[in-house]
N, C-alpha and C. Protein backbone atom coordinates (compact mmCIF):
# COMPACT_ATOMS: atom_id res chain seq x y z
N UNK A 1 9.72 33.51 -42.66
CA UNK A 1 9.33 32.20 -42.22
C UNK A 1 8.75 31.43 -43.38
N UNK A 2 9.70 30.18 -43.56
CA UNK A 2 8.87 29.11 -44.87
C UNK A 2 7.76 28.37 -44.34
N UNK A 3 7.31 27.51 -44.91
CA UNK A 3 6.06 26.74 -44.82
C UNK A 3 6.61 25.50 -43.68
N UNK A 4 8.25 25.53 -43.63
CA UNK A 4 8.21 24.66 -42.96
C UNK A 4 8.76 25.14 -41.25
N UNK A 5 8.65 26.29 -41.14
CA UNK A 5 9.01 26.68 -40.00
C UNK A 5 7.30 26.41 -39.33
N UNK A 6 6.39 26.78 -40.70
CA UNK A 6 4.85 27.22 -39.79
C UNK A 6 4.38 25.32 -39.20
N UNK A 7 5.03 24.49 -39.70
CA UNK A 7 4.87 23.03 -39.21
C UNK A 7 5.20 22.94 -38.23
N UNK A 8 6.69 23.83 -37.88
CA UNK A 8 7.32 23.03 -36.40
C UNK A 8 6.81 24.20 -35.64
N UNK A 9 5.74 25.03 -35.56
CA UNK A 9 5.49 26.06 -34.86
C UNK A 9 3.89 25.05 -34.59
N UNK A 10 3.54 24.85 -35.49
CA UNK A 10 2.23 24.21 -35.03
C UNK A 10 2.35 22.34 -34.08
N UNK A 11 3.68 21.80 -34.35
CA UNK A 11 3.95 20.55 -33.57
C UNK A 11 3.98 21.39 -32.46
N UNK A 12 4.65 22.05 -32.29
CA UNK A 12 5.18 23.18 -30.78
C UNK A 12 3.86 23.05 -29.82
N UNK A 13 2.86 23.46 -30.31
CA UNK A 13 1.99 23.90 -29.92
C UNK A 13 0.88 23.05 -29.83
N UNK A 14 1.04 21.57 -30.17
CA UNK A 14 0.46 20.28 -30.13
C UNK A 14 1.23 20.04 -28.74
N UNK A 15 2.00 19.70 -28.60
CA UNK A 15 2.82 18.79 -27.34
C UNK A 15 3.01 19.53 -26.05
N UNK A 16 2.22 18.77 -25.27
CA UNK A 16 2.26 19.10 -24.21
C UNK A 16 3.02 18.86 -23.46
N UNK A 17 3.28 19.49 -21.70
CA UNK A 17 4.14 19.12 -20.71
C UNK A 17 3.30 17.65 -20.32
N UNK A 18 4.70 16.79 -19.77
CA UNK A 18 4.17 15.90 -18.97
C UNK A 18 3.13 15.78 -17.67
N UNK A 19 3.74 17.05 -16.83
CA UNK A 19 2.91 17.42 -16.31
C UNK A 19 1.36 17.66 -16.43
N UNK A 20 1.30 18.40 -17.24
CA UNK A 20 0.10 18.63 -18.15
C UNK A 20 -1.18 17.17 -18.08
N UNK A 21 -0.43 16.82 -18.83
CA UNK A 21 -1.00 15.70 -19.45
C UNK A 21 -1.47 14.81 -17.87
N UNK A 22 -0.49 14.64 -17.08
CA UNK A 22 -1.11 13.89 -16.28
C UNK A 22 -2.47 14.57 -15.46
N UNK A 23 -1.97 15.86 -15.31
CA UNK A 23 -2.86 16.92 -14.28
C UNK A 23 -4.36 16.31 -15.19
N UNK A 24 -4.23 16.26 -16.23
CA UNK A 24 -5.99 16.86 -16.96
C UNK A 24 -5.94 14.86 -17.11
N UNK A 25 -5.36 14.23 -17.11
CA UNK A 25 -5.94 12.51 -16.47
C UNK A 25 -6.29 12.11 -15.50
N UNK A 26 -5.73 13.02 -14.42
CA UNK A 26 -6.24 12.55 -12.76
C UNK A 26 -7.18 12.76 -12.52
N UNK A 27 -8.07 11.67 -11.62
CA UNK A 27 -8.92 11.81 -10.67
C UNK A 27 -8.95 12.15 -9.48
N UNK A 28 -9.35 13.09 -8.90
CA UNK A 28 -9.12 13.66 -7.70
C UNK A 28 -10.36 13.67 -6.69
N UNK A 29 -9.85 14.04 -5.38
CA UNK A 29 -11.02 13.47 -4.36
C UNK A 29 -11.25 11.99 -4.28
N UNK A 30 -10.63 11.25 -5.24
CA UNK A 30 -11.23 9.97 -4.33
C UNK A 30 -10.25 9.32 -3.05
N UNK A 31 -10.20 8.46 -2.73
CA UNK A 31 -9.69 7.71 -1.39
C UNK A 31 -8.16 7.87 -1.74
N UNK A 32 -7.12 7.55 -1.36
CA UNK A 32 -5.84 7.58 -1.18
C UNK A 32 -5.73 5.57 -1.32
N UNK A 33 -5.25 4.99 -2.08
CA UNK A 33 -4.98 3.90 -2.01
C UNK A 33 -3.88 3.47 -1.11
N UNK A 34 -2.88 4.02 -0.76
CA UNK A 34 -1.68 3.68 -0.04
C UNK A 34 -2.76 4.35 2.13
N UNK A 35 -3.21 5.38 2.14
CA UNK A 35 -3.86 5.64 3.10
C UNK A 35 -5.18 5.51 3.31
N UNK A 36 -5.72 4.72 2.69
CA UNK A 36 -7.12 4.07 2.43
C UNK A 36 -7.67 3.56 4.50
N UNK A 37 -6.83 3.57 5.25
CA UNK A 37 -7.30 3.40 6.60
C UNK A 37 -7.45 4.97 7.32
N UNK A 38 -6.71 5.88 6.81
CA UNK A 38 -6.72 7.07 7.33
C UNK A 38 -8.06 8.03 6.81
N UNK A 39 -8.12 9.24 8.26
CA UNK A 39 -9.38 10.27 7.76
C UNK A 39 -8.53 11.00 6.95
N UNK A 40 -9.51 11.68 6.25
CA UNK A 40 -9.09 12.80 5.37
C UNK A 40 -8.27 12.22 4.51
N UNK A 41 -8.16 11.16 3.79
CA UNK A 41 -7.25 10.46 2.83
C UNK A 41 -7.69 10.89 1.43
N UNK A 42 -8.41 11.85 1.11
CA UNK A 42 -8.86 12.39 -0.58
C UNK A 42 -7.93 12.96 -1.19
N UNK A 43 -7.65 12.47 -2.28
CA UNK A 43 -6.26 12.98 -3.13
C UNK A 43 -6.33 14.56 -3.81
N UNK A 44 -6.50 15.47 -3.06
CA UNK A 44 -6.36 16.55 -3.81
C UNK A 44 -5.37 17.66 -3.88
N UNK A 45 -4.29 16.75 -4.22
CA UNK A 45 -2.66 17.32 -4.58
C UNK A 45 -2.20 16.54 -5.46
N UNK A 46 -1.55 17.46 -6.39
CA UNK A 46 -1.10 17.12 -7.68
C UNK A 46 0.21 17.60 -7.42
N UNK A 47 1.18 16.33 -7.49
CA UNK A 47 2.35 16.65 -7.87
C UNK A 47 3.06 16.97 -9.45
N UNK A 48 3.68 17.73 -9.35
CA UNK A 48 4.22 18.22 -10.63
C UNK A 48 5.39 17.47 -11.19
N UNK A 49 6.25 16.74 -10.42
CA UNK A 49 7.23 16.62 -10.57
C UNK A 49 7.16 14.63 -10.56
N UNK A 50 6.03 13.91 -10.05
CA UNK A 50 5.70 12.55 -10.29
C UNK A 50 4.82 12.24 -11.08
N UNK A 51 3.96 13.37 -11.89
CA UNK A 51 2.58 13.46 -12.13
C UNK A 51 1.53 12.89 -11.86
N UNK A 52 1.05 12.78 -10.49
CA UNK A 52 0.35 12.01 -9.70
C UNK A 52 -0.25 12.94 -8.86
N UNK A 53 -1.92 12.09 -8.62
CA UNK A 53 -2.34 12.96 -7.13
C UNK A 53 -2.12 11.91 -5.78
N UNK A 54 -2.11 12.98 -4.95
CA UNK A 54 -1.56 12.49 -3.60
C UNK A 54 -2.68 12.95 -2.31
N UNK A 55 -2.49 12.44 -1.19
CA UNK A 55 -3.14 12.73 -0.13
C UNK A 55 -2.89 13.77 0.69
N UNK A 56 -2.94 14.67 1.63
CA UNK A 56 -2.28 14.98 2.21
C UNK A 56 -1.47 14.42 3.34
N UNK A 57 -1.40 12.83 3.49
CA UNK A 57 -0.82 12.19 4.30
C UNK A 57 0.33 11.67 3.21
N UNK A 58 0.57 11.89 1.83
CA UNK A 58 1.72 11.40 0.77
C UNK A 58 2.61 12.75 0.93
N UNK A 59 2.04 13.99 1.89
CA UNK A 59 2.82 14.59 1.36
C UNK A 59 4.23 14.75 2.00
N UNK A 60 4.78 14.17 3.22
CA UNK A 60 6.14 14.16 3.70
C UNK A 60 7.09 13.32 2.29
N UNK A 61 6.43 12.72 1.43
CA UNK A 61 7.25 12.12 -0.11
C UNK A 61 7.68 12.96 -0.90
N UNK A 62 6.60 13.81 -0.37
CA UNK A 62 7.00 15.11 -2.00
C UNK A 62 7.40 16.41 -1.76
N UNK A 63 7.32 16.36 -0.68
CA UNK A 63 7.48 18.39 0.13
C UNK A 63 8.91 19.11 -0.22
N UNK A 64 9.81 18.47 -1.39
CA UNK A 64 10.48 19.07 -2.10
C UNK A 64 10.43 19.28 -3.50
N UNK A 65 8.83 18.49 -3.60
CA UNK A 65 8.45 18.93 -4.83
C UNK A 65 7.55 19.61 -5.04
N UNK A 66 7.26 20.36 -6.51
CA UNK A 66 6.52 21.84 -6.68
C UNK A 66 5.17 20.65 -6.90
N UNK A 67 4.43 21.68 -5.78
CA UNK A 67 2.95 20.67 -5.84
C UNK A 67 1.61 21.93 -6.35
N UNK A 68 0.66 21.40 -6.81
CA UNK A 68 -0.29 22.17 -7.11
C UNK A 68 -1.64 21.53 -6.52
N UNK A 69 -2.44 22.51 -5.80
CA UNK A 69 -3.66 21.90 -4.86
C UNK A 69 -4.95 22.91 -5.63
């Protein structure tokens, strides 16, 4: 391995998933803006695949996508 393999091993390892990135930006638990009239409207579902949190009333949108709670 040259000096320039150890560069693209260390970019590698800089760049994150999209996913990622959104998961560790979200705010979670607060109100549901789209269900802001409904109980239990606290966003604590993270979709993987919109990178967004959701309510559990968003989730008939996403229930074919891989979600993380």
């Amino acid at each position: 391995m040259g000096r320039g393999d150890d560069e693209v091993v260390m970019m590698n390892m800089e760049v994150k998933p999209a996913w990622l990135q959104g998961l560790m930006g979200e705010t979670f638990f607060g109100g549901c803006g789209v269900h802001e009239n409904c109980r239990k409207n606290e966003k604590n579902i993270f979709c993987l695949l919109c990178c967004l949190s959701i309510c559990p009333h968003c989730l008939p949108s996403h229930r074919s996508h891989p979600l993380l709670q």
